[in-house]
PDB file of N, CA and C in Angstrom:
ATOM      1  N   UNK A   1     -71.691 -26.268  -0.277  1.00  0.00           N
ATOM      2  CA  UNK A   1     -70.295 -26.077   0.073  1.00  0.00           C
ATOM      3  C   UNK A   1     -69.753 -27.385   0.653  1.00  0.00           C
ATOM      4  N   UNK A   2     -68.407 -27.824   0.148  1.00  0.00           N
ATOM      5  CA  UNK A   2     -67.966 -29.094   0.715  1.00  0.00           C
ATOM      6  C   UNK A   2     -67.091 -28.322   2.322  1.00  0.00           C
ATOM      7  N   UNK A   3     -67.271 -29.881   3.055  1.00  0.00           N
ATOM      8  CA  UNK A   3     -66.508 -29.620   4.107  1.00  0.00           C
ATOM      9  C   UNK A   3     -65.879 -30.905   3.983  1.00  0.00           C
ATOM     10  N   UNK A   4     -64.614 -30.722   4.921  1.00  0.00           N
ATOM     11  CA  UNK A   4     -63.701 -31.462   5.306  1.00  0.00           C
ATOM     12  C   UNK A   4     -63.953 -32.676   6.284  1.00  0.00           C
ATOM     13  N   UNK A   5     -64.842 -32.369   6.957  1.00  0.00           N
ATOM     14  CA  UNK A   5     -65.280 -33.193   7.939  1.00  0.00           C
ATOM     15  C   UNK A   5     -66.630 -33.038   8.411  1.00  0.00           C
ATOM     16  N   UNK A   6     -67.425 -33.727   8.780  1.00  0.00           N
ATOM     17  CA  UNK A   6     -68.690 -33.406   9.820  1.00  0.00           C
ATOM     18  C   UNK A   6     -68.341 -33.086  11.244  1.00  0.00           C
ATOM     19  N   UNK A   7     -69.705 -32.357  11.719  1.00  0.00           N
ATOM     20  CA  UNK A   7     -69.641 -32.245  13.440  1.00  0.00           C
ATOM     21  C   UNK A   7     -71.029 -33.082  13.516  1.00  0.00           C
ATOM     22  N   UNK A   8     -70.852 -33.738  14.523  1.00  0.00           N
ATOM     23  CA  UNK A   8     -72.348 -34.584  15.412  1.00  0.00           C
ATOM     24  C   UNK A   8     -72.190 -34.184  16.839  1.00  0.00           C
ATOM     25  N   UNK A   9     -73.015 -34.226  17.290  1.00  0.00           N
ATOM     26  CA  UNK A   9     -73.689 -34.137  18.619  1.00  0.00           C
ATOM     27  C   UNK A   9     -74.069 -35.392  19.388  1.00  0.00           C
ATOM     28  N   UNK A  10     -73.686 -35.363  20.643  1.00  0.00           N
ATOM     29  CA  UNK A  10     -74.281 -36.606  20.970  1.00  0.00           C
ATOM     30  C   UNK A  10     -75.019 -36.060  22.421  1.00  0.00           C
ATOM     31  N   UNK A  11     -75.535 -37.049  23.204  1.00  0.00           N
ATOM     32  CA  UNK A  11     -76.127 -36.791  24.760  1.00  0.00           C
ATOM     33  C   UNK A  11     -76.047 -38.210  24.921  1.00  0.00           C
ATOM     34  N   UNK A  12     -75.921 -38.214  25.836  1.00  0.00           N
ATOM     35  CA  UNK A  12     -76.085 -39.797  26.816  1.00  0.00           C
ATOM     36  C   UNK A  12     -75.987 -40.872  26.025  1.00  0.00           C
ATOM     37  N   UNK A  13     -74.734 -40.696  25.167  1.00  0.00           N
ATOM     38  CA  UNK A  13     -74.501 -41.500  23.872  1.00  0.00           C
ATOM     39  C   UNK A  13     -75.640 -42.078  23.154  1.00  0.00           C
ATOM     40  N   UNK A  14     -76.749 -40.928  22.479  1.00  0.00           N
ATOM     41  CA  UNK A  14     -77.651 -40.694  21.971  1.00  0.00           C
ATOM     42  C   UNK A  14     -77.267 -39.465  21.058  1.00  0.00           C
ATOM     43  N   UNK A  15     -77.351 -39.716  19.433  1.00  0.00           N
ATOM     44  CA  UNK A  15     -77.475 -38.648  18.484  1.00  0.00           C
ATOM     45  C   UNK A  15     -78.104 -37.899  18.263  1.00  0.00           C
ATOM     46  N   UNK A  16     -77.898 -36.590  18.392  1.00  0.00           N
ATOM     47  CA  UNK A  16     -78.748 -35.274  18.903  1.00  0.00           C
ATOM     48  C   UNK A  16     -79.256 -35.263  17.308  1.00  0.00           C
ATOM     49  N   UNK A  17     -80.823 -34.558  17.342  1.00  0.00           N
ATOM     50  CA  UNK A  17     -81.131 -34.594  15.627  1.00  0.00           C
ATOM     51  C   UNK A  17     -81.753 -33.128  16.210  1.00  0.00           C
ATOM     52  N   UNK A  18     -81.790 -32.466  14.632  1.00  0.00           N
ATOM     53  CA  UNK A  18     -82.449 -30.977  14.622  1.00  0.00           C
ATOM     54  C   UNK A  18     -84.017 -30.632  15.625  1.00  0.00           C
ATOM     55  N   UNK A  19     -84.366 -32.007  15.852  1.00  0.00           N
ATOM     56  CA  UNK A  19     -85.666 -31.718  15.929  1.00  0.00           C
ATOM     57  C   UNK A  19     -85.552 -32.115  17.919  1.00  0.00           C
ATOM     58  N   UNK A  20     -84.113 -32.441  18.312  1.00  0.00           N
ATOM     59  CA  UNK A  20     -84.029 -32.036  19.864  1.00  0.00           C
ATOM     60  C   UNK A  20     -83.586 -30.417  19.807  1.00  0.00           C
ATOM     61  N   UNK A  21     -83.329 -29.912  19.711  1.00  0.00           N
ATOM     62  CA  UNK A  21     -82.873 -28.577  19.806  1.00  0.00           C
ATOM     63  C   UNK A  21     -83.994 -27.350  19.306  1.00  0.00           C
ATOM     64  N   UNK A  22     -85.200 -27.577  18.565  1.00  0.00           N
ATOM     65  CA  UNK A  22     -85.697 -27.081  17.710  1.00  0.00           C
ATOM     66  C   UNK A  22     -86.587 -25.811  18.625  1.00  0.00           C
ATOM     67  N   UNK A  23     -86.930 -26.259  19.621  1.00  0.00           N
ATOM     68  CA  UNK A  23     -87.692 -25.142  20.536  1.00  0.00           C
ATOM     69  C   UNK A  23     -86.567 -24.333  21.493  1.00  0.00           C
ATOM     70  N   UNK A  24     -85.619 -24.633  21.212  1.00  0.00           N
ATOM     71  CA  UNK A  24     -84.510 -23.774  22.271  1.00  0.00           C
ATOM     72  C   UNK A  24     -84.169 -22.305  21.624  1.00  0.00           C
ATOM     73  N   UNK A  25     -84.221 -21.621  22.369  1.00  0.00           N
ATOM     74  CA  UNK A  25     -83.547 -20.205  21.914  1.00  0.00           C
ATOM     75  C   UNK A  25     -82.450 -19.263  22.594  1.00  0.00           C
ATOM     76  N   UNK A  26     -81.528 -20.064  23.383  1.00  0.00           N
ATOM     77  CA  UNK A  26     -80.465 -19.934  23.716  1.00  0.00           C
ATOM     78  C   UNK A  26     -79.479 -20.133  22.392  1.00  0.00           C
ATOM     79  N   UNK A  27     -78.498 -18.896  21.922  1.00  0.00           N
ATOM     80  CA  UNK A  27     -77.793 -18.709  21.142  1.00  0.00           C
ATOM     81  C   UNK A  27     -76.740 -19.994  21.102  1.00  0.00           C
ATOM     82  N   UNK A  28     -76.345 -21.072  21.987  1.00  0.00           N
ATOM     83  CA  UNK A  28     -75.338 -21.738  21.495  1.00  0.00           C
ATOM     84  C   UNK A  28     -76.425 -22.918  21.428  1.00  0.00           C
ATOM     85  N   UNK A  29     -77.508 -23.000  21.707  1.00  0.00           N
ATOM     86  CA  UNK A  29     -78.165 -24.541  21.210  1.00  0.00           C
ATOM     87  C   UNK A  29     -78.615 -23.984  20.234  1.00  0.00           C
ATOM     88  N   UNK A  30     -78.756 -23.136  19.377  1.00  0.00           N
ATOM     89  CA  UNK A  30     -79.452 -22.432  18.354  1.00  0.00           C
ATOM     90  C   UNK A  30     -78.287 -23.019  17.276  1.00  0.00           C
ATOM     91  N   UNK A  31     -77.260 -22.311  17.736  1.00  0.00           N
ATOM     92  CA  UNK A  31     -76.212 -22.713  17.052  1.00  0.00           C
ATOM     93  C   UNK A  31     -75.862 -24.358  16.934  1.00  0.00           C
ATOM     94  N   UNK A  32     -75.886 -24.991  17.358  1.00  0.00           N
ATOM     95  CA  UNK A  32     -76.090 -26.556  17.617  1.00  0.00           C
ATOM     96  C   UNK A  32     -77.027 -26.846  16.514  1.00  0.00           C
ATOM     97  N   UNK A  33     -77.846 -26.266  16.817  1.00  0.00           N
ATOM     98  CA  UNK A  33     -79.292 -26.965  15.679  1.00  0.00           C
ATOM     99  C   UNK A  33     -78.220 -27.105  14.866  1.00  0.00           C
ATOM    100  N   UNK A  34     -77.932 -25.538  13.746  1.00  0.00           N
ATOM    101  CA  UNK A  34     -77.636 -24.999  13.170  1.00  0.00           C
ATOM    102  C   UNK A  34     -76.235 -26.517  12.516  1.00  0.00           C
ATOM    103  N   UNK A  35     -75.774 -26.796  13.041  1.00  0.00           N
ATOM    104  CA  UNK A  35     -74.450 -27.598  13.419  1.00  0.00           C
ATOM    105  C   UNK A  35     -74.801 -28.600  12.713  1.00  0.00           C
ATOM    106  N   UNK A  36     -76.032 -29.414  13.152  1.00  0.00           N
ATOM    107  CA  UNK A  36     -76.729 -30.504  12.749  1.00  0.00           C
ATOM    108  C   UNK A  36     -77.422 -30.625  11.732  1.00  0.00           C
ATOM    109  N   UNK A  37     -77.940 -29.139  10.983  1.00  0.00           N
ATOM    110  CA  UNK A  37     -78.534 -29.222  10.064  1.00  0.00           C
ATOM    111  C   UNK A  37     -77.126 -29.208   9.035  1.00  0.00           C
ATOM    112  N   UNK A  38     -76.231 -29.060   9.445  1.00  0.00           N
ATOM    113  CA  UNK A  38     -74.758 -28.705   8.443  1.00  0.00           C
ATOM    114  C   UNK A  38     -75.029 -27.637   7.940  1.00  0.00           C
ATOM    115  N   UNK A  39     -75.281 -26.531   8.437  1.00  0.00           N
ATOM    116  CA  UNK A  39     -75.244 -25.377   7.886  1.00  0.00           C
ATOM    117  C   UNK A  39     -74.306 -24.782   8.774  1.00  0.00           C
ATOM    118  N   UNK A  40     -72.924 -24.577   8.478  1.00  0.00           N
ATOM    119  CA  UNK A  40     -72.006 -24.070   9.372  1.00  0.00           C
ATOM    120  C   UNK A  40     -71.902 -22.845   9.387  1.00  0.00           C
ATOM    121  N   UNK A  41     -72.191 -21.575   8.862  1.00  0.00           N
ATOM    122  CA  UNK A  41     -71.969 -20.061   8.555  1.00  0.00           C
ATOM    123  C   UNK A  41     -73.071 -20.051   9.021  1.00  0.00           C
ATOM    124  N   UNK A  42     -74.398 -20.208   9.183  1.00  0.00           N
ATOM    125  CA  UNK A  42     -75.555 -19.892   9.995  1.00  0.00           C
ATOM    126  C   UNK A  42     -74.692 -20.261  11.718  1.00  0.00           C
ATOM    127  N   UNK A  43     -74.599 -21.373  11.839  1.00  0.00           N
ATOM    128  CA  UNK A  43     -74.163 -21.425  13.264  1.00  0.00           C
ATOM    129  C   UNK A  43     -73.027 -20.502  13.682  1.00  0.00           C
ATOM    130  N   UNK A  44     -72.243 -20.415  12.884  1.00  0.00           N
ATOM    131  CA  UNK A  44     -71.389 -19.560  13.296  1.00  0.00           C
ATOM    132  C   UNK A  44     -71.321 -18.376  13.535  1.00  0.00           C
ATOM    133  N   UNK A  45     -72.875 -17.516  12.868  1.00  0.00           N
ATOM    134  CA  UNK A  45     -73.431 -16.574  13.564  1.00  0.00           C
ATOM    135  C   UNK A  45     -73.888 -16.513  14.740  1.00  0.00           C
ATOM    136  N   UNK A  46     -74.519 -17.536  14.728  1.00  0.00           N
ATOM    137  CA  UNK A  46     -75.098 -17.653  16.056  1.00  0.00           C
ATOM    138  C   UNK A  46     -73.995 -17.879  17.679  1.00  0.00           C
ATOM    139  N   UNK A  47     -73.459 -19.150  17.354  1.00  0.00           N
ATOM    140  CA  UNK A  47     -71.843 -19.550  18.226  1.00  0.00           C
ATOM    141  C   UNK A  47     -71.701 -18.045  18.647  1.00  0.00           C
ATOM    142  N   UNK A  48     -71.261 -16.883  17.722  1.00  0.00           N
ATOM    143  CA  UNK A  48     -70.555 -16.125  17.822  1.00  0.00           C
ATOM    144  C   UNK A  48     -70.806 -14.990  19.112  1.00  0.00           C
ATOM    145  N   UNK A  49     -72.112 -14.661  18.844  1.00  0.00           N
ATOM    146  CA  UNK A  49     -73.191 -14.237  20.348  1.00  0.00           C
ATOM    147  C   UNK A  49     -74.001 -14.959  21.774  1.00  0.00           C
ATOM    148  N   UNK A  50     -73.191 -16.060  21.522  1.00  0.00           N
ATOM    149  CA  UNK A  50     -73.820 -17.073  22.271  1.00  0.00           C
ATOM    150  C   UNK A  50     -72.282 -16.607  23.691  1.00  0.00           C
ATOM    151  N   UNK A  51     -72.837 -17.516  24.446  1.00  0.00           N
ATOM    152  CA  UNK A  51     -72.195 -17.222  26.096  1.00  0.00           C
ATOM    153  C   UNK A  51     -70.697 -17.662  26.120  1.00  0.00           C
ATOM    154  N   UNK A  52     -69.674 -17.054  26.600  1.00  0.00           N
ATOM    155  CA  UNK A  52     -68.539 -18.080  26.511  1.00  0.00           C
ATOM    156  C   UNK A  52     -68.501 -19.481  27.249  1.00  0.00           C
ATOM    157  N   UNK A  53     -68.496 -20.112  26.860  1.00  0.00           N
ATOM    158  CA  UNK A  53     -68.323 -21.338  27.029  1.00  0.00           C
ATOM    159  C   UNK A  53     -66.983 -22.776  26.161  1.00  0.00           C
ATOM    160  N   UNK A  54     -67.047 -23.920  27.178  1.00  0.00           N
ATOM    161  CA  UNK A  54     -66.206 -24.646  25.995  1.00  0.00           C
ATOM    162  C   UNK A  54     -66.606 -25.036  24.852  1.00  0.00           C
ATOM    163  N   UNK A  55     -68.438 -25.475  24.692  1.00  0.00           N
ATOM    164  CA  UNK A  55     -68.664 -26.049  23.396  1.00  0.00           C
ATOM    165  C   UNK A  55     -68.400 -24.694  22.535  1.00  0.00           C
ATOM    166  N   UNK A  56     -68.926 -23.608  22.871  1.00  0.00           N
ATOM    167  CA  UNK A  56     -68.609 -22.402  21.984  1.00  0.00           C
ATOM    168  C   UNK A  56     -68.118 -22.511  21.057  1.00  0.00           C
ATOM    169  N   UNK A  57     -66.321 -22.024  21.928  1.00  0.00           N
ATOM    170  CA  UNK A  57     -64.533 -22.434  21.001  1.00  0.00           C
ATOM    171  C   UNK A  57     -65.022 -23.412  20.392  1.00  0.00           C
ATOM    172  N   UNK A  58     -65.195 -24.733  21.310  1.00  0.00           N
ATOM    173  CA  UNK A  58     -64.811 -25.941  19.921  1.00  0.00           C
ATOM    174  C   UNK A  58     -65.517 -25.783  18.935  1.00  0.00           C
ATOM    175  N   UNK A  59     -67.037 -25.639  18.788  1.00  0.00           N
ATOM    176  CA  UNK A  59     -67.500 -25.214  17.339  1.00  0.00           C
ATOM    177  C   UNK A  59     -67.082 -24.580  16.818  1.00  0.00           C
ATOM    178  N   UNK A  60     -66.832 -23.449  17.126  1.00  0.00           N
ATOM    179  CA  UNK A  60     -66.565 -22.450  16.406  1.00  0.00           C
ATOM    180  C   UNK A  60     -65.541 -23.200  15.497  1.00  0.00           C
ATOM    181  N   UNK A  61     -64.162 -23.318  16.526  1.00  0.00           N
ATOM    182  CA  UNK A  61     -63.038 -23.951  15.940  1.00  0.00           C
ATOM    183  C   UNK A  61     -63.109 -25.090  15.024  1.00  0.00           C
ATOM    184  N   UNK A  62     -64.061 -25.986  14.896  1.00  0.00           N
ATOM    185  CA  UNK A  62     -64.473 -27.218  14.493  1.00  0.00           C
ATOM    186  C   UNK A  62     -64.925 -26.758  12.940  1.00  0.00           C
ATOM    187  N   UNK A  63     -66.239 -26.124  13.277  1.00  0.00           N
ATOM    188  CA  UNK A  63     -66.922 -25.424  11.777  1.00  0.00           C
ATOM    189  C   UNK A  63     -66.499 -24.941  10.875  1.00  0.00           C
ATOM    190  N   UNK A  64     -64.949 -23.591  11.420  1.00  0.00           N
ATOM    191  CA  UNK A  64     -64.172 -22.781  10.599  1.00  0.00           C
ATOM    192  C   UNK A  64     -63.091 -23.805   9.579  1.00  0.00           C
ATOM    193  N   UNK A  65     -62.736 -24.529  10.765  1.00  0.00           N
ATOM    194  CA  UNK A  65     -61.833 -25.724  10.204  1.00  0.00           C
ATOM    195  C   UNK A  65     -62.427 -26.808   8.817  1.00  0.00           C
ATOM    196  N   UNK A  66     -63.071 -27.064   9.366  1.00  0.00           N
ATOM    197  CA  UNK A  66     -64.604 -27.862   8.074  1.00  0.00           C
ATOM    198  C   UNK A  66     -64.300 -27.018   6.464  1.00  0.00           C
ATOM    199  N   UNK A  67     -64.792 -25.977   7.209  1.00  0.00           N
ATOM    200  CA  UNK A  67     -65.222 -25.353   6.174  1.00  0.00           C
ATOM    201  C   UNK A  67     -63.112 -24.181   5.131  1.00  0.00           C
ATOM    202  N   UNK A  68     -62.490 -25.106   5.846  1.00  0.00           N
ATOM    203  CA  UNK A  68     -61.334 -24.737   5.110  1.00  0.00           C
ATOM    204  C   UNK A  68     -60.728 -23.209   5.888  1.00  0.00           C
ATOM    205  N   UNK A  69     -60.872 -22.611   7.158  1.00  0.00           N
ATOM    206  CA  UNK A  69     -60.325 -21.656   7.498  1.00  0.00           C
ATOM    207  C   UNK A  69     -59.523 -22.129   8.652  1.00  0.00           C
ATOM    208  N   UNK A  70     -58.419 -22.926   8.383  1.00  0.00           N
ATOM    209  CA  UNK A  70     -57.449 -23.314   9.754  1.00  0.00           C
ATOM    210  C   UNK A  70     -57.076 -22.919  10.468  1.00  0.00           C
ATOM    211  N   UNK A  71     -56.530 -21.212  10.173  1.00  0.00           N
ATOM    212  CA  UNK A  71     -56.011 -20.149  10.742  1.00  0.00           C
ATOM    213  C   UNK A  71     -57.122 -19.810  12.180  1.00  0.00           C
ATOM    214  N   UNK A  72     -58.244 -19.482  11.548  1.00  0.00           N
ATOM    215  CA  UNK A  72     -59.141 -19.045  12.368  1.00  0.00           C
ATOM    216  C   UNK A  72     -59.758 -20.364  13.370  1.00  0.00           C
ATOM    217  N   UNK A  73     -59.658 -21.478  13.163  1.00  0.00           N
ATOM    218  CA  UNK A  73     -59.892 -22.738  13.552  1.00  0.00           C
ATOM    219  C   UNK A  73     -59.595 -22.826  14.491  1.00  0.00           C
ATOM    220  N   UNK A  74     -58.018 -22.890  14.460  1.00  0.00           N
ATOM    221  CA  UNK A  74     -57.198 -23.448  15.405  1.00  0.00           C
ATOM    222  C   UNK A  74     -57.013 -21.965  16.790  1.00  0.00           C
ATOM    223  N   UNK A  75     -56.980 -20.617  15.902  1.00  0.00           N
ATOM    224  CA  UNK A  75     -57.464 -19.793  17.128  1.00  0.00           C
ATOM    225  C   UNK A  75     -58.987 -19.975  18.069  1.00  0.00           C
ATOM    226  N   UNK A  76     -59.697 -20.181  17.789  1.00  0.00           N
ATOM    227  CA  UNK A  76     -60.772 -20.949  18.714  1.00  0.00           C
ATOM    228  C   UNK A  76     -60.710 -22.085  19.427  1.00  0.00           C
ATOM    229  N   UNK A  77     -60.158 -22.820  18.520  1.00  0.00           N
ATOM    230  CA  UNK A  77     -59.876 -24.110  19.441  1.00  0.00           C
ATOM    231  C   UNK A  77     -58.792 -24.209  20.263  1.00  0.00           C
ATOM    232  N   UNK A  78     -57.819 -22.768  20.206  1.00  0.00           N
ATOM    233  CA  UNK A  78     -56.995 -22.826  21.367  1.00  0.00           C
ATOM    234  C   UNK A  78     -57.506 -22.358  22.516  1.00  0.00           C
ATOM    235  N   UNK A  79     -58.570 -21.448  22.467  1.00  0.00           N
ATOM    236  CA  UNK A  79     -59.210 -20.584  23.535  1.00  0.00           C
ATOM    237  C   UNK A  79     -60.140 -21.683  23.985  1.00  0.00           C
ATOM    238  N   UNK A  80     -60.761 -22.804  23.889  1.00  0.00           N
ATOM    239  CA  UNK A  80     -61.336 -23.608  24.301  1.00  0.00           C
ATOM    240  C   UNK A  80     -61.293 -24.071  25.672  1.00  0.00           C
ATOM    241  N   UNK A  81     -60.438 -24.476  26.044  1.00  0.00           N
ATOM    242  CA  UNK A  81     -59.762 -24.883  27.387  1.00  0.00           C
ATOM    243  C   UNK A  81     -60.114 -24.106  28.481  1.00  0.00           C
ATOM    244  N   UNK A  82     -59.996 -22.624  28.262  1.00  0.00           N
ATOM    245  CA  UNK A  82     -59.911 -21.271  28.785  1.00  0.00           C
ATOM    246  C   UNK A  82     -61.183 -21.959  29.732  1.00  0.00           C
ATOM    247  N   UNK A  83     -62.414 -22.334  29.254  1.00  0.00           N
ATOM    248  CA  UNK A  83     -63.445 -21.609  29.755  1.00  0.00           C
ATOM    249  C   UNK A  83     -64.146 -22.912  30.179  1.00  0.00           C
ATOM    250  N   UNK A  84     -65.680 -23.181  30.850  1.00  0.00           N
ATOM    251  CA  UNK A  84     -65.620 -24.385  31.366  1.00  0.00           C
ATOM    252  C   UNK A  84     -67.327 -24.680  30.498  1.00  0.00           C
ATOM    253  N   UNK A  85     -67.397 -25.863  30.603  1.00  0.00           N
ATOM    254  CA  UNK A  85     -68.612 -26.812  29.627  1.00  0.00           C
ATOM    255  C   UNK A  85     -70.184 -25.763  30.286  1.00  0.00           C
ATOM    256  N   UNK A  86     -70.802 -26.087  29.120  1.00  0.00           N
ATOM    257  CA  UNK A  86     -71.844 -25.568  29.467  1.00  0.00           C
ATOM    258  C   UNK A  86     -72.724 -26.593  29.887  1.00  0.00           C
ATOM    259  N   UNK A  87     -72.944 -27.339  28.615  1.00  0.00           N
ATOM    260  CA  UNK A  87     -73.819 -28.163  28.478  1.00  0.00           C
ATOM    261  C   UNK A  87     -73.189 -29.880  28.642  1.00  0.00           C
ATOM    262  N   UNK A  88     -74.081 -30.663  28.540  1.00  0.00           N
ATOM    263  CA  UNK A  88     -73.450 -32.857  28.466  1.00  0.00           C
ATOM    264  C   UNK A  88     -73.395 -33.267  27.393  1.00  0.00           C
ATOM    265  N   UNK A  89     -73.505 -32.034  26.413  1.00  0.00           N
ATOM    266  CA  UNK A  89     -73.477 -32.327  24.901  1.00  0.00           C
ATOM    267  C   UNK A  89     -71.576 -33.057  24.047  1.00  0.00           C
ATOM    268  N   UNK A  90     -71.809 -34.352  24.153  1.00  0.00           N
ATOM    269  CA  UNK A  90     -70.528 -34.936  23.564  1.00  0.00           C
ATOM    270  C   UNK A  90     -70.080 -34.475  21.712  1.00  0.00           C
ATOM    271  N   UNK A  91     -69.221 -33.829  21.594  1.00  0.00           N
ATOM    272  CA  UNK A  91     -68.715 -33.371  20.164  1.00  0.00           C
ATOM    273  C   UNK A  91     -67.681 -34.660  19.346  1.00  0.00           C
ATOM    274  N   UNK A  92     -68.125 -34.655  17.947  1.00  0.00           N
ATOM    275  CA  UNK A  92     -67.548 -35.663  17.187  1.00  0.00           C
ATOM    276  C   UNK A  92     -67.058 -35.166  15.694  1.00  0.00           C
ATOM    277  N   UNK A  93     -66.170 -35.726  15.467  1.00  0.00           N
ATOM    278  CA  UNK A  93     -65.953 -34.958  14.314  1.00  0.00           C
ATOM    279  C   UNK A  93     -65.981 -36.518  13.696  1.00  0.00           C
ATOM    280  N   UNK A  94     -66.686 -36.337  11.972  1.00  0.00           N
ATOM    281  CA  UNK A  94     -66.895 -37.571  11.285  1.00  0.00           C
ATOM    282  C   UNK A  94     -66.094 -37.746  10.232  1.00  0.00           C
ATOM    283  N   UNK A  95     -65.745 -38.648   9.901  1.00  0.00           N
ATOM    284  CA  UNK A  95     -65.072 -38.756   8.447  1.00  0.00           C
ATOM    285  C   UNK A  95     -65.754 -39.560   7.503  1.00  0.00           C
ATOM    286  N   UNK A  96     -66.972 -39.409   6.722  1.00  0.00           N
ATOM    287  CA  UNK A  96     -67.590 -40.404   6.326  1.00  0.00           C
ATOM    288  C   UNK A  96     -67.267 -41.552   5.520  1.00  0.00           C
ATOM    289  N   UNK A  97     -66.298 -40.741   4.269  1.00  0.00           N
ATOM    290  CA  UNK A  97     -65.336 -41.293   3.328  1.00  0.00           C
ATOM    291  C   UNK A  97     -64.570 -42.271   4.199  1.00  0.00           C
ATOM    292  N   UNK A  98     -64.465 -42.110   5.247  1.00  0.00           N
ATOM    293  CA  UNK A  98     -63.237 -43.406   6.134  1.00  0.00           C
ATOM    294  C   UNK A  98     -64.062 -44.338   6.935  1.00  0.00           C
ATOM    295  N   UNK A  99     -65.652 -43.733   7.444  1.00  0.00           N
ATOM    296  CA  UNK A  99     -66.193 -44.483   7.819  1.00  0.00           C
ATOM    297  C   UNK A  99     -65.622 -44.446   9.958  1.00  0.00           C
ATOM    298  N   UNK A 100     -65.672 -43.241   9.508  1.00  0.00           N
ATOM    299  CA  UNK A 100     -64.207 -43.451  11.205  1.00  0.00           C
ATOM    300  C   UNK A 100     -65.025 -41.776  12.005  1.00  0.00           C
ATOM    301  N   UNK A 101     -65.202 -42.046  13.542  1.00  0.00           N
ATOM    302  CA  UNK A 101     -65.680 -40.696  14.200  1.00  0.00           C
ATOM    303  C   UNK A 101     -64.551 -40.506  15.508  1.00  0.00           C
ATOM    304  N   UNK A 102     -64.403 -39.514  15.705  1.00  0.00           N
ATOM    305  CA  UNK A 102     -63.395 -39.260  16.636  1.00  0.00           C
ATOM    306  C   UNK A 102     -64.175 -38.661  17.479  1.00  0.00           C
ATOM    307  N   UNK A 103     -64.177 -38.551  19.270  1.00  0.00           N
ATOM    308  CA  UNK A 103     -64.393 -37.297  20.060  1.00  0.00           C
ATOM    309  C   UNK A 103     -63.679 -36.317  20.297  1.00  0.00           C
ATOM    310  N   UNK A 104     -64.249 -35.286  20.433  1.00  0.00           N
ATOM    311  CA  UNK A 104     -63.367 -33.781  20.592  1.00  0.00           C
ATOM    312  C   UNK A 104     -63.219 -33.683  22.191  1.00  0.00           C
ATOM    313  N   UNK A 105     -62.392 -33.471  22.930  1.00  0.00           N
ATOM    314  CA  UNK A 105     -62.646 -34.046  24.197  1.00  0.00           C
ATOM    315  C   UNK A 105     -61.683 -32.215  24.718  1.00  0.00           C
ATOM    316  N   UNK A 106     -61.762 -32.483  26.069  1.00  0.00           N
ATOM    317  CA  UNK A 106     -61.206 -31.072  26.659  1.00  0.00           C
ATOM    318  C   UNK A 106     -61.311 -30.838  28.315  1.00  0.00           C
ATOM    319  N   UNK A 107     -61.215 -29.553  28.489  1.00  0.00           N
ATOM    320  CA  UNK A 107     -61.068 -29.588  30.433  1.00  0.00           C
ATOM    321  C   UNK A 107     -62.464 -29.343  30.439  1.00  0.00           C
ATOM    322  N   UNK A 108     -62.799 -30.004  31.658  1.00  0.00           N
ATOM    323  CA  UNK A 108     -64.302 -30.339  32.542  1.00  0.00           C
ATOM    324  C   UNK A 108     -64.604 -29.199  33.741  1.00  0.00           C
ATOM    325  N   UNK A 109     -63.911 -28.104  33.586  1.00  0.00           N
ATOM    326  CA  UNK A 109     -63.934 -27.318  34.509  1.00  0.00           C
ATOM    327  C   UNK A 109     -65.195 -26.804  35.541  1.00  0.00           C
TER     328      UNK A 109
END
């Protein structure tokens, strides 16, 4: 399935790879793996039962968007704000074709 964009992960401006996340079984680092492997409809199962939190929304919102559902996108990524960070995990959205990464940035609550 094509997407529109990538999601990356970062930590301590260090690129998170499948194989940091791989022993976790908390539903939103599960979902993370999931993120990284680019399998977005697996994570988004997962996201979906995972704790409220901000990375939550933004995946959620991030993945749906990717994957061509804006509607539902942009409702997650409005609820984002709502709620406060879980994790130090930095979110990026990629454009490879441009060669260009943006951060997804939000409240630090």
């Amino acid at each position: 399935m094509r997407v529109r964009f990538r999601i990356a992960l970062f930590r301590n401006g260090r690129r998170l790879s499948k194989k940091d996340l791989l022993s976790e079984k908390d539903p939103l680092l599960v979902g993370m793996r999931y993120i990284l492997e680019f399998k977005y409809l697996e994570a988004t199962k997962w996201l979906l039962i995972a704790e409220d939190c901000w990375e939550k929304f933004v995946l959620l919102g991030l993945a749906n968007t990717a994957l061509g559902q804006e509607d539902q996108g942009r409702e997650f990524l409005s609820q984002a704000d709502a709620f406060r960070r879980k994790t130090d995990v930095q979110i990026f959205i990629e454009f490879p074709e441009e060669g260009t990464r943006k951060e997804v940035t939000g409240a630090w609550r």
